[in-house]
C-alpha atoms as a PDB file:
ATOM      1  CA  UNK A   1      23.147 -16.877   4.624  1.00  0.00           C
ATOM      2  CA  UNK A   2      19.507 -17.901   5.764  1.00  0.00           C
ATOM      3  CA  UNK A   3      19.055 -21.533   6.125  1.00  0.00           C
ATOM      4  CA  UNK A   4      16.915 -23.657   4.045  1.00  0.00           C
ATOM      5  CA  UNK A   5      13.925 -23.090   6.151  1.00  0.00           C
ATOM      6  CA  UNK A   6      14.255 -19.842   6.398  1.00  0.00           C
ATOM      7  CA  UNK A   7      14.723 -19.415   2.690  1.00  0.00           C
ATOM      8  CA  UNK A   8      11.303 -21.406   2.264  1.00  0.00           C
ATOM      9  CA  UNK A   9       9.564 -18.753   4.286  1.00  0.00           C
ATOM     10  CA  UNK A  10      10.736 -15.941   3.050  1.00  0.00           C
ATOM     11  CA  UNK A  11       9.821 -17.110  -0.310  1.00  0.00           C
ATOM     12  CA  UNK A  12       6.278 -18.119   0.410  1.00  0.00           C
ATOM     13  CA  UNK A  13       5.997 -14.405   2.090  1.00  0.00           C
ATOM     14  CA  UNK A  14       7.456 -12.647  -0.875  1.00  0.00           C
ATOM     15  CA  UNK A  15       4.584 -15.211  -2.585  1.00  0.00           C
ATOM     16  CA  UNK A  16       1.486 -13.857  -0.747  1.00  0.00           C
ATOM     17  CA  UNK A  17       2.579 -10.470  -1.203  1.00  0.00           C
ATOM     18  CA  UNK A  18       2.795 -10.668  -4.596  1.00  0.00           C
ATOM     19  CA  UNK A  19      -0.914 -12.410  -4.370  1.00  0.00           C
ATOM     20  CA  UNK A  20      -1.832  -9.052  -2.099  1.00  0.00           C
ATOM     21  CA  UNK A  21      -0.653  -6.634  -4.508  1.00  0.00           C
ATOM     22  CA  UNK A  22      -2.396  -8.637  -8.184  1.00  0.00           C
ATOM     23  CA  UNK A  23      -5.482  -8.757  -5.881  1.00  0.00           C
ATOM     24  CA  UNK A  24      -5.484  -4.982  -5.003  1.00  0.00           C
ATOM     25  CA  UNK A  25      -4.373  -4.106  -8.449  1.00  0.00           C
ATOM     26  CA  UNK A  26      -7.388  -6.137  -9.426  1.00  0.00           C
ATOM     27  CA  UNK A  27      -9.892  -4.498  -7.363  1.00  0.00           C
ATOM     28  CA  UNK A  28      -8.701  -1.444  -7.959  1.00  0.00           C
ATOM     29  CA  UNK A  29      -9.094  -1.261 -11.900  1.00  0.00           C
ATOM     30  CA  UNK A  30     -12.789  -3.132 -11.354  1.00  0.00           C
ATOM     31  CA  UNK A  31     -13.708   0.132  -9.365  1.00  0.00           C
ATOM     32  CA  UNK A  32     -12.072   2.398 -12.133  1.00  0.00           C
ATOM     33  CA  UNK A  33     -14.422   0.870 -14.388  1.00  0.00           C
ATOM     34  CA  UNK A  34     -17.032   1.647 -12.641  1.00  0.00           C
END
C-alpha cells in the first residue's frame, strides 16, 4: 500500500496528465477546424 504521501503524488500526476491530454484534445480539434 503506498503511503499517504505517496498517494498525494500519484494523484496530482494522474491530475496533470489528465490536464495534458484535455489540453491536446483541445488543440487538436482547434486545428481540425481550421
Amino acid at each position: 500500500a503506498l503511503d499517504a504521501e505517496s498517494e498525494k503524488q500519484v494523484q496530482s500526476a494522474i491530475n496533470n496528465v489528465a490536464k495534458g491530454n484535455s489540453l491536446i484534445s483541445s488543440i487538436a480539434k482547434k486545428k481540425q477546424s481550421d
